[in-house]
C-alpha atoms as a PDB file:
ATOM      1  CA  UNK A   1      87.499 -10.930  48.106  1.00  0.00           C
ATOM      2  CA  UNK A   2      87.012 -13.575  50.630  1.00  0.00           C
ATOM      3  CA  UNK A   3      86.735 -17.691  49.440  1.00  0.00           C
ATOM      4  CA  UNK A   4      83.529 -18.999  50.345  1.00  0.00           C
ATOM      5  CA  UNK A   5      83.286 -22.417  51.534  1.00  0.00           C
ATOM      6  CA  UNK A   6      79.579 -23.186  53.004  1.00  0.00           C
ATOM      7  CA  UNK A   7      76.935 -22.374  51.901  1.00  0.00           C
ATOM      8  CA  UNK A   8      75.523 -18.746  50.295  1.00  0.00           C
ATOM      9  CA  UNK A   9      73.204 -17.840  52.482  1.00  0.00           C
ATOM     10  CA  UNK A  10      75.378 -14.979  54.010  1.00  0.00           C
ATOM     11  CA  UNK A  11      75.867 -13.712  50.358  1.00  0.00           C
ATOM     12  CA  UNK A  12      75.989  -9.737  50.379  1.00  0.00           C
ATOM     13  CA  UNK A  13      76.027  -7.938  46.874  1.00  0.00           C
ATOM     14  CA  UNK A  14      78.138  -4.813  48.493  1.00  0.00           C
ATOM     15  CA  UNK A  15      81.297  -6.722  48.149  1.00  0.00           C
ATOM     16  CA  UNK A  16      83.211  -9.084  45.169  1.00  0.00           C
ATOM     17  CA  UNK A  17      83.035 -12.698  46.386  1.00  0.00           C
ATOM     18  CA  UNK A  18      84.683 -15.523  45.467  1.00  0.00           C
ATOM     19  CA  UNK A  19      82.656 -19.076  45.178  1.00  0.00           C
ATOM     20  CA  UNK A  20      85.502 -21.559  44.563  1.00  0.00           C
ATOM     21  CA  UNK A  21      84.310 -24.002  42.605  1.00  0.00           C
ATOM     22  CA  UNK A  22      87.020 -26.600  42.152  1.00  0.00           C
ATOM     23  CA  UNK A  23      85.290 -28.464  39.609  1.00  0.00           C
ATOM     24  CA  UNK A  24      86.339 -30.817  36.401  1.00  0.00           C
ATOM     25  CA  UNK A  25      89.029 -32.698  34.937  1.00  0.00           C
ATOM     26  CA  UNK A  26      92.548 -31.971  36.538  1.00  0.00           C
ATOM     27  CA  UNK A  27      93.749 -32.057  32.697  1.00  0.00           C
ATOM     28  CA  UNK A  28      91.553 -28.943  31.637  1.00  0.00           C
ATOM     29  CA  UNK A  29      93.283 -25.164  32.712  1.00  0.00           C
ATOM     30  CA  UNK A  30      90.538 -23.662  35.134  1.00  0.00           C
ATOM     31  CA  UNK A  31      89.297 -20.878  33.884  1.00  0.00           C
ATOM     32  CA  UNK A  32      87.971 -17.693  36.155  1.00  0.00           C
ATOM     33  CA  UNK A  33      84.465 -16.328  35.340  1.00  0.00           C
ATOM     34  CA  UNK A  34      83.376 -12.762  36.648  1.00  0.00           C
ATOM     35  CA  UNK A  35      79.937 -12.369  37.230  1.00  0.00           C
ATOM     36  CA  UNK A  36      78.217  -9.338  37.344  1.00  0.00           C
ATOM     37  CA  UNK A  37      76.025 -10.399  40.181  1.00  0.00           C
ATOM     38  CA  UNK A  38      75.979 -13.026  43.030  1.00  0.00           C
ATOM     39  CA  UNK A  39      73.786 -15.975  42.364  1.00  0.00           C
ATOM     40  CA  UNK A  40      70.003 -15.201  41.814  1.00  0.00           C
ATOM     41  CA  UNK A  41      66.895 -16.890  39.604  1.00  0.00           C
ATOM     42  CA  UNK A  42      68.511 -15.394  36.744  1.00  0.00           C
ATOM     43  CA  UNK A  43      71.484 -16.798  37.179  1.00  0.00           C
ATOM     44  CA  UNK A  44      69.970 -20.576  37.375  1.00  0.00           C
ATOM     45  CA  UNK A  45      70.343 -21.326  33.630  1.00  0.00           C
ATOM     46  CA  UNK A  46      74.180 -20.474  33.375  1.00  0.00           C
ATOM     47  CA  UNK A  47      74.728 -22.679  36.294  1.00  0.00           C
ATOM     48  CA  UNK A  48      73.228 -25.741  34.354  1.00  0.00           C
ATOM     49  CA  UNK A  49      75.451 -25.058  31.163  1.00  0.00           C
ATOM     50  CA  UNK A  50      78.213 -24.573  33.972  1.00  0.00           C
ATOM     51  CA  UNK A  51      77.220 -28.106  35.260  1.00  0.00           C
ATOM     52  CA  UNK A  52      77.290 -29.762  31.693  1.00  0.00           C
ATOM     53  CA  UNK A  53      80.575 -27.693  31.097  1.00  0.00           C
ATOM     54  CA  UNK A  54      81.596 -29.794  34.267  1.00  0.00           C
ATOM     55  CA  UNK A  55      80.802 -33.146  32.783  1.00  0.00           C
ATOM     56  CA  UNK A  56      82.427 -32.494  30.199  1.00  0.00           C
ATOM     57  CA  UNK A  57      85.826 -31.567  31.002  1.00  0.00           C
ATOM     58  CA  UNK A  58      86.030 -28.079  32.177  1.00  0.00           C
ATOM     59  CA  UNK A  59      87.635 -26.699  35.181  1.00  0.00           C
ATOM     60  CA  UNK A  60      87.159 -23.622  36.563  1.00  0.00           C
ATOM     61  CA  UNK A  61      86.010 -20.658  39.479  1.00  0.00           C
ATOM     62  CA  UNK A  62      83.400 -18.017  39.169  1.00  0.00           C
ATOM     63  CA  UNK A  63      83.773 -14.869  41.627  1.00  0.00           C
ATOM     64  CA  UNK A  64      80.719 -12.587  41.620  1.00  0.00           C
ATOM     65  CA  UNK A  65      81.535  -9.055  41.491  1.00  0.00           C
ATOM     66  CA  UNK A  66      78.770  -6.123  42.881  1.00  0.00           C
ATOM     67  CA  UNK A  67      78.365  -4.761  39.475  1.00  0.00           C
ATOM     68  CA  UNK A  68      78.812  -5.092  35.416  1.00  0.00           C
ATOM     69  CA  UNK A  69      81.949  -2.753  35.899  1.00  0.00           C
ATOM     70  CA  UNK A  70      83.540  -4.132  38.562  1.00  0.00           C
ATOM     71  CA  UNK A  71      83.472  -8.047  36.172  1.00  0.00           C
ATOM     72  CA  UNK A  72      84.825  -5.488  33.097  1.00  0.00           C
ATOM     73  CA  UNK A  73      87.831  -4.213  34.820  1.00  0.00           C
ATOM     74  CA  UNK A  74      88.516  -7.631  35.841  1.00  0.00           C
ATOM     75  CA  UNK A  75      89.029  -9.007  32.843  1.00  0.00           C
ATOM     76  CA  UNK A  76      90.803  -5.745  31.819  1.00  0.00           C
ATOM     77  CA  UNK A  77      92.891  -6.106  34.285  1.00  0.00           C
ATOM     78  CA  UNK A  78      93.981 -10.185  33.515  1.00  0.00           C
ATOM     79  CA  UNK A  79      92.495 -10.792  37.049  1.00  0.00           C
ATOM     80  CA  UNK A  80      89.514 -12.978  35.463  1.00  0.00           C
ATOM     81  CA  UNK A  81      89.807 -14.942  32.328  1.00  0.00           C
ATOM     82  CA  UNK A  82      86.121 -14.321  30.971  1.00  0.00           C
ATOM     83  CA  UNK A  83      83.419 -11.928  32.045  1.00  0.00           C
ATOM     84  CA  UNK A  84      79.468 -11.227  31.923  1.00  0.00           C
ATOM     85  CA  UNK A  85      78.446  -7.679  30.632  1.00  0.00           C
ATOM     86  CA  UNK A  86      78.383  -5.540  27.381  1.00  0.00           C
ATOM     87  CA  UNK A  87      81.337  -3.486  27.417  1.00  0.00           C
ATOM     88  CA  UNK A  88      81.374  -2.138  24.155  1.00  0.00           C
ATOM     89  CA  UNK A  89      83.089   1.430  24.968  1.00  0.00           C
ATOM     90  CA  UNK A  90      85.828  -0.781  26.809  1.00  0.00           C
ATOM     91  CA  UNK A  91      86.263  -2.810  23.586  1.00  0.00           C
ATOM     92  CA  UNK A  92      86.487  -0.203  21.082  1.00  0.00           C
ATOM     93  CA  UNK A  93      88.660   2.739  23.278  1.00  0.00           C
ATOM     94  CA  UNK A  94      90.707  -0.357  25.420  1.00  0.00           C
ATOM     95  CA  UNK A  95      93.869  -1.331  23.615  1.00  0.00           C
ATOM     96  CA  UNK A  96      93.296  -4.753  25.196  1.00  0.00           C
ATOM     97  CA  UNK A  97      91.577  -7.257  22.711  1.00  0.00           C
ATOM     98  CA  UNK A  98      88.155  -7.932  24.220  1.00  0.00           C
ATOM     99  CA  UNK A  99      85.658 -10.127  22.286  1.00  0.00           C
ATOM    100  CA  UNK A 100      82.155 -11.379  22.698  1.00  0.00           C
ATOM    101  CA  UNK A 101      81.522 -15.123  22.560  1.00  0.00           C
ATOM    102  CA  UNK A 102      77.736 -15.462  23.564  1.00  0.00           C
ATOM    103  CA  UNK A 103      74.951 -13.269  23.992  1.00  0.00           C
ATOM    104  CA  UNK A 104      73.133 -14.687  27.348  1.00  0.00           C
ATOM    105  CA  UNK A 105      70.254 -12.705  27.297  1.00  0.00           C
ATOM    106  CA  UNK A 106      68.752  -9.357  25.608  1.00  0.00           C
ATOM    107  CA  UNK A 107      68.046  -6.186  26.647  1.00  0.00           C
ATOM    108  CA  UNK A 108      64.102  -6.984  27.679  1.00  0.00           C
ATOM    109  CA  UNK A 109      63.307  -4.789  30.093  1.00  0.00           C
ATOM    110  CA  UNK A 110      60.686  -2.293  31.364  1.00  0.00           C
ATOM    111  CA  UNK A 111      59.900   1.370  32.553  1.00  0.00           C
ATOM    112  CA  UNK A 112      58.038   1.133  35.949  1.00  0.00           C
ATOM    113  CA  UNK A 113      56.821   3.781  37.981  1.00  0.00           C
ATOM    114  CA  UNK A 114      54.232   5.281  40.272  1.00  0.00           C
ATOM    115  CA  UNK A 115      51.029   6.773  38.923  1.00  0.00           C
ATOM    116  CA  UNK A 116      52.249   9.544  38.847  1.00  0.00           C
ATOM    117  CA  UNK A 117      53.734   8.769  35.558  1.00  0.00           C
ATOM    118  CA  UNK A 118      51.973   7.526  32.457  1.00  0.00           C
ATOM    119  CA  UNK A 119      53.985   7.379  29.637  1.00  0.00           C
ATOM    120  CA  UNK A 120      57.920   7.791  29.299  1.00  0.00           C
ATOM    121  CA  UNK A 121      57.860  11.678  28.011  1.00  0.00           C
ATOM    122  CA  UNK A 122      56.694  12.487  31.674  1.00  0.00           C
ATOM    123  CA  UNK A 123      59.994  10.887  32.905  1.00  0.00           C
ATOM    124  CA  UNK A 124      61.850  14.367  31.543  1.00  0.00           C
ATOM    125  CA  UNK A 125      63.822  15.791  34.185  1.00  0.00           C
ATOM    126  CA  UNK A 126      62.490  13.024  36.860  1.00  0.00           C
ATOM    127  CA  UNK A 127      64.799  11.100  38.802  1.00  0.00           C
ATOM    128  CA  UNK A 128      65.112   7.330  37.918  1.00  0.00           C
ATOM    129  CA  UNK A 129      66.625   4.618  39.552  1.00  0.00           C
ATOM    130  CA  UNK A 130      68.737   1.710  37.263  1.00  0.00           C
ATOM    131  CA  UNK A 131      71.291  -0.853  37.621  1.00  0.00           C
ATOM    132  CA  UNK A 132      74.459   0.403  36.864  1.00  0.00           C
ATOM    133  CA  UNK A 133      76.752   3.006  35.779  1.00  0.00           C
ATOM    134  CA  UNK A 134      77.080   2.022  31.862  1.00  0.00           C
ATOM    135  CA  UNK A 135      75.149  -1.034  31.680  1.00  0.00           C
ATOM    136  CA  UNK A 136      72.182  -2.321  29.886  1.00  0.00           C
ATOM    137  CA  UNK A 137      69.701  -0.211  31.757  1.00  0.00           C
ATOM    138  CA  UNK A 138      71.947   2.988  31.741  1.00  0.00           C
ATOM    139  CA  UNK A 139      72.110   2.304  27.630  1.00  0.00           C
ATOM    140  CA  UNK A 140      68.538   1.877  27.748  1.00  0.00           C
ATOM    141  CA  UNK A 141      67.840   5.362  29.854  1.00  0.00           C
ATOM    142  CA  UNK A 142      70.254   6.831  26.813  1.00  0.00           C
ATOM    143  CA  UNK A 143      68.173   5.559  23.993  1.00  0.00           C
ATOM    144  CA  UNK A 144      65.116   6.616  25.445  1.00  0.00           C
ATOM    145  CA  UNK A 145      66.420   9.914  25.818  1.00  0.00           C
ATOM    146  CA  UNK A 146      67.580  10.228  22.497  1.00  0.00           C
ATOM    147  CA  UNK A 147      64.490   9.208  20.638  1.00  0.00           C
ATOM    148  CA  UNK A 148      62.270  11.410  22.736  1.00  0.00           C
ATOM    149  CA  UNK A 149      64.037  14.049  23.122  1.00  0.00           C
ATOM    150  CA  UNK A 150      63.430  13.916  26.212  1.00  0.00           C
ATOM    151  CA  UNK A 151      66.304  14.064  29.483  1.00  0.00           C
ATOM    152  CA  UNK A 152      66.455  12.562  32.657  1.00  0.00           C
ATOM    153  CA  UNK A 153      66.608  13.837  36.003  1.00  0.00           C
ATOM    154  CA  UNK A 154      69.277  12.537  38.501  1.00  0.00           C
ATOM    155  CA  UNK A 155      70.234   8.711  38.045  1.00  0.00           C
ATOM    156  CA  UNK A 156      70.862   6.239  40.902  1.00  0.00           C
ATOM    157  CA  UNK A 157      72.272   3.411  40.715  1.00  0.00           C
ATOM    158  CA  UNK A 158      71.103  -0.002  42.240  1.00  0.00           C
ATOM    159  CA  UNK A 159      72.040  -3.763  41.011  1.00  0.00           C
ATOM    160  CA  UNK A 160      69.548  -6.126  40.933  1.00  0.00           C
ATOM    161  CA  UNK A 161      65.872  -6.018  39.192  1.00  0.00           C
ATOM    162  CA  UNK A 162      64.555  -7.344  42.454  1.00  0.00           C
ATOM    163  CA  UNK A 163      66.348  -4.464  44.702  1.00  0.00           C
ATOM    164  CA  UNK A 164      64.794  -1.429  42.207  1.00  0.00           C
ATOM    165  CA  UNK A 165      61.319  -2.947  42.571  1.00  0.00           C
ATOM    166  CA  UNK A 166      61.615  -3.511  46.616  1.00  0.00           C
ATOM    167  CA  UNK A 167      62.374   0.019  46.127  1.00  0.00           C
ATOM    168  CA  UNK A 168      59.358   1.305  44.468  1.00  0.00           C
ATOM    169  CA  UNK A 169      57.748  -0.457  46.794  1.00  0.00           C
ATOM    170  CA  UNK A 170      59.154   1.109  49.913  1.00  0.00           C
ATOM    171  CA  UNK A 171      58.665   4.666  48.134  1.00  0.00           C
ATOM    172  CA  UNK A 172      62.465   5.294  47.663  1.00  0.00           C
ATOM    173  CA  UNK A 173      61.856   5.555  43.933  1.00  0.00           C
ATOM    174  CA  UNK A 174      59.201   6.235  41.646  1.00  0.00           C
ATOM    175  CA  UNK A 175      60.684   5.392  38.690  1.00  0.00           C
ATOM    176  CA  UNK A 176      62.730   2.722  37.160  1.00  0.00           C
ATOM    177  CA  UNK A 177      63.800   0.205  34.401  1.00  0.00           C
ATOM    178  CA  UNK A 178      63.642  -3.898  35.242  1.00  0.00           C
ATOM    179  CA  UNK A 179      63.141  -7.146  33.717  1.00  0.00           C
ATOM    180  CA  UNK A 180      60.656  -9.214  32.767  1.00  0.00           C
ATOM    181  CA  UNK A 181      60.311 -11.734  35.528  1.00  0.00           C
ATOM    182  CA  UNK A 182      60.497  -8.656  38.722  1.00  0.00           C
ATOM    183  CA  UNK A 183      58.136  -6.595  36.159  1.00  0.00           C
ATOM    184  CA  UNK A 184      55.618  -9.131  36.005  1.00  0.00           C
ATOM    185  CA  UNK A 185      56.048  -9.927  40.060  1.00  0.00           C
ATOM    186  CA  UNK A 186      55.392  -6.425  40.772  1.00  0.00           C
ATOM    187  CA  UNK A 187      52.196  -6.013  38.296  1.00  0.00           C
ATOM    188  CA  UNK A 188      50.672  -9.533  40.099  1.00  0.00           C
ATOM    189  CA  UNK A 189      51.518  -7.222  43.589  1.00  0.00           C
ATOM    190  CA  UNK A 190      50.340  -3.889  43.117  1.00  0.00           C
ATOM    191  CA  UNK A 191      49.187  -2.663  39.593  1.00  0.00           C
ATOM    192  CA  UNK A 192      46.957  -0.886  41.301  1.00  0.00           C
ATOM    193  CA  UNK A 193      49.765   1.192  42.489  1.00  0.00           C
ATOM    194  CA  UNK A 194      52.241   1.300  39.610  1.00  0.00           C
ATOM    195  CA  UNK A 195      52.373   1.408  35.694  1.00  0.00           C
ATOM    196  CA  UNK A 196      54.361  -0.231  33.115  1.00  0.00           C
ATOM    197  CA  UNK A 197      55.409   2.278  30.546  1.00  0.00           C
ATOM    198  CA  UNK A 198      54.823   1.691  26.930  1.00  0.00           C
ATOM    199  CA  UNK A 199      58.730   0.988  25.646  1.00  0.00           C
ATOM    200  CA  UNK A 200      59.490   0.080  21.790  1.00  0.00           C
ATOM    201  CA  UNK A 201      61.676  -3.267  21.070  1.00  0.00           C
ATOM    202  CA  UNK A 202      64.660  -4.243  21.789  1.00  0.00           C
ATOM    203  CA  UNK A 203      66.941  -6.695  20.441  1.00  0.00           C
ATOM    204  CA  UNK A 204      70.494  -5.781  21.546  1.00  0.00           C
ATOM    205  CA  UNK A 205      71.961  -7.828  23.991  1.00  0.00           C
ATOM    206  CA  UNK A 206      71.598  -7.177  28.114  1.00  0.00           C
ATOM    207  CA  UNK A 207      74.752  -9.997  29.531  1.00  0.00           C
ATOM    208  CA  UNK A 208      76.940 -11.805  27.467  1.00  0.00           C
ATOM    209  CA  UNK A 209      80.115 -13.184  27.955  1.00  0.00           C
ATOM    210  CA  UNK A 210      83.516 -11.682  27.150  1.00  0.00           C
ATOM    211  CA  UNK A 211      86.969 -12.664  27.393  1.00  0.00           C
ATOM    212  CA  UNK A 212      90.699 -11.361  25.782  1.00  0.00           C
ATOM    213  CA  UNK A 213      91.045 -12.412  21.962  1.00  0.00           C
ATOM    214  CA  UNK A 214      94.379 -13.731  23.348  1.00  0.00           C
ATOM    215  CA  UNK A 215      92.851 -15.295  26.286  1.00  0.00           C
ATOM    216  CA  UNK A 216      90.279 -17.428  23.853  1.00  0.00           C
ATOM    217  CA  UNK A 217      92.736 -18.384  21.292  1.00  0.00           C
ATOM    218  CA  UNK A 218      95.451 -20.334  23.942  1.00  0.00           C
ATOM    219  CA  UNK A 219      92.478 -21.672  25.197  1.00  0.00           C
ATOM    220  CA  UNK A 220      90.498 -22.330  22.185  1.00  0.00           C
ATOM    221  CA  UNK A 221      89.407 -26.035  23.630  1.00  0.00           C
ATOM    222  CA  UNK A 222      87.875 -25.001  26.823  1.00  0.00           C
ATOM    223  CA  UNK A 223      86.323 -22.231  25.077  1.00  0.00           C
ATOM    224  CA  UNK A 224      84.830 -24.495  22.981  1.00  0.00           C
ATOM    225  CA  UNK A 225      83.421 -26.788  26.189  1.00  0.00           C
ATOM    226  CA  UNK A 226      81.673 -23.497  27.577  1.00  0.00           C
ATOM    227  CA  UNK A 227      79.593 -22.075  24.335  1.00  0.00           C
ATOM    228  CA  UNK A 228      78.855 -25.547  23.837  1.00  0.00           C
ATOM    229  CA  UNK A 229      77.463 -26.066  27.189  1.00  0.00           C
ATOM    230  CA  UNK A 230      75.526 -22.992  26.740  1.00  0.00           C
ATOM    231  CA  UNK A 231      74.029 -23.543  23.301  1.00  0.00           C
ATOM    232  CA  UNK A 232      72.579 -27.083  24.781  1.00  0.00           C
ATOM    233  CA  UNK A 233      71.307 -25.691  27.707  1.00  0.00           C
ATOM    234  CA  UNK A 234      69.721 -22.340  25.694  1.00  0.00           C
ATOM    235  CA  UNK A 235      68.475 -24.677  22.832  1.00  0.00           C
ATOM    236  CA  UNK A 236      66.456 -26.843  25.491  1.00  0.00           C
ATOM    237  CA  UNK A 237      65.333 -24.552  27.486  1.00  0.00           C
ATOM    238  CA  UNK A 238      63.586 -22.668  24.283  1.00  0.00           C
ATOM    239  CA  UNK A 239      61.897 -26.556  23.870  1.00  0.00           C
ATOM    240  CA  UNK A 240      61.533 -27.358  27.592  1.00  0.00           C
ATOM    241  CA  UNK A 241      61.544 -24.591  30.409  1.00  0.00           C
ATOM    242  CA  UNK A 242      61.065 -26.875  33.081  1.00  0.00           C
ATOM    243  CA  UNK A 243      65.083 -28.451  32.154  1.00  0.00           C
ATOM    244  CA  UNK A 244      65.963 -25.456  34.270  1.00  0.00           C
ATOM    245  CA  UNK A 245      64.550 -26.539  37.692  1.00  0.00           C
ATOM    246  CA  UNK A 246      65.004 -30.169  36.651  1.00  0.00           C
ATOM    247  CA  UNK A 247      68.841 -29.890  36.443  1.00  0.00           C
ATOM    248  CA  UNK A 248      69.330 -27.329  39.099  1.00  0.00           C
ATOM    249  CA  UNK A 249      72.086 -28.861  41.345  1.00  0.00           C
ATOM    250  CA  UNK A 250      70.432 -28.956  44.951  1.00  0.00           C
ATOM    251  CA  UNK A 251      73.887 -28.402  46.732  1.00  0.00           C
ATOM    252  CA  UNK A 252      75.125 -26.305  43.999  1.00  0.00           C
ATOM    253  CA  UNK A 253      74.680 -21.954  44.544  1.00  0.00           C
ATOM    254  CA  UNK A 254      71.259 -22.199  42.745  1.00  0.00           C
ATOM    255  CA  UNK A 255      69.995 -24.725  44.605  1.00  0.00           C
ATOM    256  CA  UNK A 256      70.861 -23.098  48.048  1.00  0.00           C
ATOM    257  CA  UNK A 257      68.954 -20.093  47.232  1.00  0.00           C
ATOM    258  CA  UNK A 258      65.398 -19.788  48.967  1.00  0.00           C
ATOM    259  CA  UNK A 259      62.713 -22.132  48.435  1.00  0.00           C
ATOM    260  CA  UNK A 260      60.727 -19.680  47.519  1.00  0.00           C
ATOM    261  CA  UNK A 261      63.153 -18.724  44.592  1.00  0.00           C
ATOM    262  CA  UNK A 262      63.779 -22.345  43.833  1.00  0.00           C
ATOM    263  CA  UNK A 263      59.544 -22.799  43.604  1.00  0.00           C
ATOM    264  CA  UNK A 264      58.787 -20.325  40.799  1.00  0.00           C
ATOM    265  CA  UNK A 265      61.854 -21.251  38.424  1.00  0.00           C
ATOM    266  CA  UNK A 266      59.543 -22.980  36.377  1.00  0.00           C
ATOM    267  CA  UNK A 267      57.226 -19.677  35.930  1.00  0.00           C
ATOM    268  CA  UNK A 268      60.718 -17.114  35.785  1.00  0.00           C
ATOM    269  CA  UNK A 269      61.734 -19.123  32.317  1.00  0.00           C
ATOM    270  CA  UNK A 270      58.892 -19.514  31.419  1.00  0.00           C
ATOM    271  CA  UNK A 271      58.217 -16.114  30.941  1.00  0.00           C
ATOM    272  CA  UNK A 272      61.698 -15.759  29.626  1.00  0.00           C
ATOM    273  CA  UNK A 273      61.593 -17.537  26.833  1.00  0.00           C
ATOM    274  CA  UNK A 274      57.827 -16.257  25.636  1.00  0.00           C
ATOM    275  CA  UNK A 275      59.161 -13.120  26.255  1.00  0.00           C
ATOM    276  CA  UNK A 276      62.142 -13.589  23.892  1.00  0.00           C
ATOM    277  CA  UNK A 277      64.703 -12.643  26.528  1.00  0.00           C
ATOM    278  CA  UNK A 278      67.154 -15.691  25.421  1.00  0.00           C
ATOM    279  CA  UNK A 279      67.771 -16.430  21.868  1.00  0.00           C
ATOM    280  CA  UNK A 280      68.637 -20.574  21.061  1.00  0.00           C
ATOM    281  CA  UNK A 281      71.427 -20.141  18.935  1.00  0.00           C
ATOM    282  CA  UNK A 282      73.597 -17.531  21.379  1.00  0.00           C
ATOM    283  CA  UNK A 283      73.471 -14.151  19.226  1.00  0.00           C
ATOM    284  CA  UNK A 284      76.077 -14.446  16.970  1.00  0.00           C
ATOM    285  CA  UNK A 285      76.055 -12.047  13.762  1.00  0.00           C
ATOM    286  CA  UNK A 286      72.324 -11.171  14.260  1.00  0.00           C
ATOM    287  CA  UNK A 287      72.664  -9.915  18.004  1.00  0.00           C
ATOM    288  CA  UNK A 288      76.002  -8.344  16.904  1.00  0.00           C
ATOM    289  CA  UNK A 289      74.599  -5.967  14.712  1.00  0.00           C
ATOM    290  CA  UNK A 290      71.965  -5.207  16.870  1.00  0.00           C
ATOM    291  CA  UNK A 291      74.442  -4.129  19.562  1.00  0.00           C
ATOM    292  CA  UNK A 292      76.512  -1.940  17.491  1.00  0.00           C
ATOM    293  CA  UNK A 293      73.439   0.035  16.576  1.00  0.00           C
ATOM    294  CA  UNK A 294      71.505   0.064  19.990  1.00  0.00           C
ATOM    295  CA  UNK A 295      75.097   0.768  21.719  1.00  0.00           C
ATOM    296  CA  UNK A 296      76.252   3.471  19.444  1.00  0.00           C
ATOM    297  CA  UNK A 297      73.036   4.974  20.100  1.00  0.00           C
ATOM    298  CA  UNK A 298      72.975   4.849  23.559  1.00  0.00           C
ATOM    299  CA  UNK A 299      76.354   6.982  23.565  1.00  0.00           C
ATOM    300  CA  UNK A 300      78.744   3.862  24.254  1.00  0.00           C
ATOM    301  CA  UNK A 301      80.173   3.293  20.777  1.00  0.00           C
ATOM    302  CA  UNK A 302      81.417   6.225  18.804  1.00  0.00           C
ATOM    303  CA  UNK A 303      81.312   5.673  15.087  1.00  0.00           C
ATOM    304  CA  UNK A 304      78.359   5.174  12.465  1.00  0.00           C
ATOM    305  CA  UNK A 305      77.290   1.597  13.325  1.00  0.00           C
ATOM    306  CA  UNK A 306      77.561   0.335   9.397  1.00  0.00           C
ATOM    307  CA  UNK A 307      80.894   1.004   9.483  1.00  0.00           C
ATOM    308  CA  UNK A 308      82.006  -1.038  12.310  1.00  0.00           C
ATOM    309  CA  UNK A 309      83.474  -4.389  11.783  1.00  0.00           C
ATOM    310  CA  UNK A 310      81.174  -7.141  14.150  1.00  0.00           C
ATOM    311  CA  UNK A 311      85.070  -8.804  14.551  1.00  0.00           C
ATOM    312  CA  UNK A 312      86.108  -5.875  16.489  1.00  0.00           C
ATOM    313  CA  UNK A 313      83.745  -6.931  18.806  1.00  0.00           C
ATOM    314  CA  UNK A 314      82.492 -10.573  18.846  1.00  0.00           C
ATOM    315  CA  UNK A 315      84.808 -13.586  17.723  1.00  0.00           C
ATOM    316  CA  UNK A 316      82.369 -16.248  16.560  1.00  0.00           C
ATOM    317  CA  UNK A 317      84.308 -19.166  15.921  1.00  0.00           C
ATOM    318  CA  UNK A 318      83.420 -20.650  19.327  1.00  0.00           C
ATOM    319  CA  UNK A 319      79.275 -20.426  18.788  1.00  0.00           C
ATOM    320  CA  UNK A 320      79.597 -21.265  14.863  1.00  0.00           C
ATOM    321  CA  UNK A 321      81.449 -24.780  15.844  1.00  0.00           C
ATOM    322  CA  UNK A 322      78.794 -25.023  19.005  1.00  0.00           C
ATOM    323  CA  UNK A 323      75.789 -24.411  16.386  1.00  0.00           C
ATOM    324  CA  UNK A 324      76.957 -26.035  13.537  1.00  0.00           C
END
C-alpha cells in the first residue's frame, strides 16, 4: 500500500491504497477505516459523516482496499481498526470478536441482463458477473438460487456497480446484479438493449461497518463520535438529499472525483433514499434480524436464524446512545 498525498485522480481499484487523512483533535486515538472500495458517488455520504466526525473530535485514516474481503481480513488481522462489509461467516466461525455498529446501506440491488433473458429462472446454468467473492451480491446470487431452485452458471467477479454495467455494455457479460443508481443509469442508456429482472425485497444489509468487540470497548468515545456522525448525516439526508452535495468537501476525495460525478449527486441520493437503500436510524435490531435470516440463507451463516443471538453479531450500544 502506497500513502497518497495529491490528489485521486490516479486512483486504481487493482491495488489497497492508503489516503492519509491526518485529520482531528491531537487528543482523540486515530482510528484506521478499511473501505471496501476507493472513493466513488456512493461513497460521498460517509465522507460527510467523516467530515462532522472531524469537527467533532475524531482522528483518524481510511485505506481503501480492492474488495469487501480484502477490508475483512484487515480487521481480522488488527491491521485496521474498523471495516465496511457484512462478514457474517467471519463473525460466527472467527474466534476474533467482530461486531456490527451501523448498517450503511441495504442490500437494494438488481438483476440486469441482455434480452436474451427475461426473468431470473432463465439465469439457470448462465454465467453471471457480481462484485465479490462472498459479498452482498454473491449472497444475493445464493438466495436467488435457493428460492428458485434454480443454479448458476460460472461466477465472475468484478467490484464496482459501475464496472459490471460498462461491462454489459461492452458485451463481456450478459448478466449481472447492481445497484440502484448504475441500474437506473443503464435503463436511461439502453433499455432498449437490456432488462431489469423482476427480484423480490430485500431488507438485509449490503455495507456496514465492523470493528473487534475489544477494539470498540477501549475506544468506546470515538466510537461514539463516528455512529453519531453517521446517524446525523443518514437522518438528514432521509429529510434533505441535496445535504449531500451541499457538504461535499471540494478538496476532500469526493470532491476531487469528476465533475460529472460531482453533477448528478443530487439525483444518485435522491434515488437512494426513495428507493429505501439507507435507513435513518442505522439498522440496529430491525436490520439485524434481517441479516441473520437473508445471510443464513444465502449459505454464510450456519444455524436456524431464530436461534442466533443479534449480540453475536451487532453491539448496539454505540447507535442506541446516537439515536436516543
Amino acid at each position: 500500500m502506497k500513502k497518497l498525498l495529491g490528489k485521486l485522480a490516479g486512483l486504481a481499484v487493482a491495488v489497497p491504497l492508503v489516503a492519509g487523512l491526518m485529520m482531528g483533535s491531537a487528543q482523540a486515538a486515530k482510528i484506521n477505516i478499511a473501505l471496501a472500495e476507493t472513493p466513488s458517488d456512493e461513497l460521498a455520504a460517509f465522507f460527510v459523516a467523516l467530515d462532522r466526525a472531524k469537527a467533532a473530535g475524531l482522528d483518524y485514516e481510511w485505506t481503501a482496499f480492492s474488495d469487501e474481503e480484502l477490508a475483512i481480513q484487515a480487521v481480522l488481522s488488527g491491521q485496521m481498526d474498523i471495516g465496511f462489509g457484512t462478514p457474517y461467516a467471519a463473525m460466527q466461525r472467527s474466534k476474533a470478536p467482530i461486531r456490527i455498529v451501523f448498517q450503511l446501506s441495504k442490500l437494494k440491488f438488481f438483476p440486469v441482463t441482455s434480452k436474451k433473458y427475461g426473468k431470473l429462472e432463465d439465469l439457470n446454468g448462465e454465467p453471471i458477473m457480481l462484485h465479490s467473492r462472498g459479498g452482498g451480491t454473491d449472497s444475493i446470487a445464493n438466495v436467488i438460487e435457493d428460492k428458485l431452485s434454480i443454479k448458476f452458471g460460472d461466477r465472475s467477479y468484478v467490484p464496482g456497480s459501475s464496472n459490471r454495467v460498462a461491462a454489459l455494455m461492452a458485451g463481456q457479460t450478459d448478466a449481472t446484479i447492481v445497484d440502484l443508481s448504475n441500474k437506473n443509469k443503464l435503463m436511461k442508456l439502453a433499455s432498449d438493449r437490456f432488462n431489469v429482472l423482476p427480484m423480490f425485497e430485500v431488507d438485509a444489509s449490503d455495507e456496514a461497518l465492523f470493528a473487534n468487540l475489544d477494539w470498540i470497548k477501549k475506544n468506546e468515545n470515538d466510537v461514539d463520535i463516528f455512529v453519531k456522525a453517521l446517524v446525523s448525516v443518514w437522518q438528514d439526508m432521509a429529510k434533505d438529499p441535496t445535504i449531500i452535495s451541499r457538504e461535499t468537501d471540494p478538496e476532500g476525495p469526493i470532491g476531487q472525483l469528476p465533475k460529472e460525478i460531482l453533477g448528478n449527486l443530487d439525483e444518485f441520493y435522491f434515488d437512494a433514499v426513495e428507493g429505501g437503500l439507507y435507513d435513518p436510524n442505522g439498522g440496529g435490531r430491525k436490520a439485524a434480524m434481517a441479516d441473520l435470516e437473508w445471510y443464513s440463507a444465502a449459505g454464510q451463516l450456519d444455524g436456524d436464524p431464530s436461534t442466533l443471538n443479534i449480540e453475536d453479531f451487532w453491539y448496539l450500544a454505540p447507535l442506541d446512545a446516537a439515536t436516543k
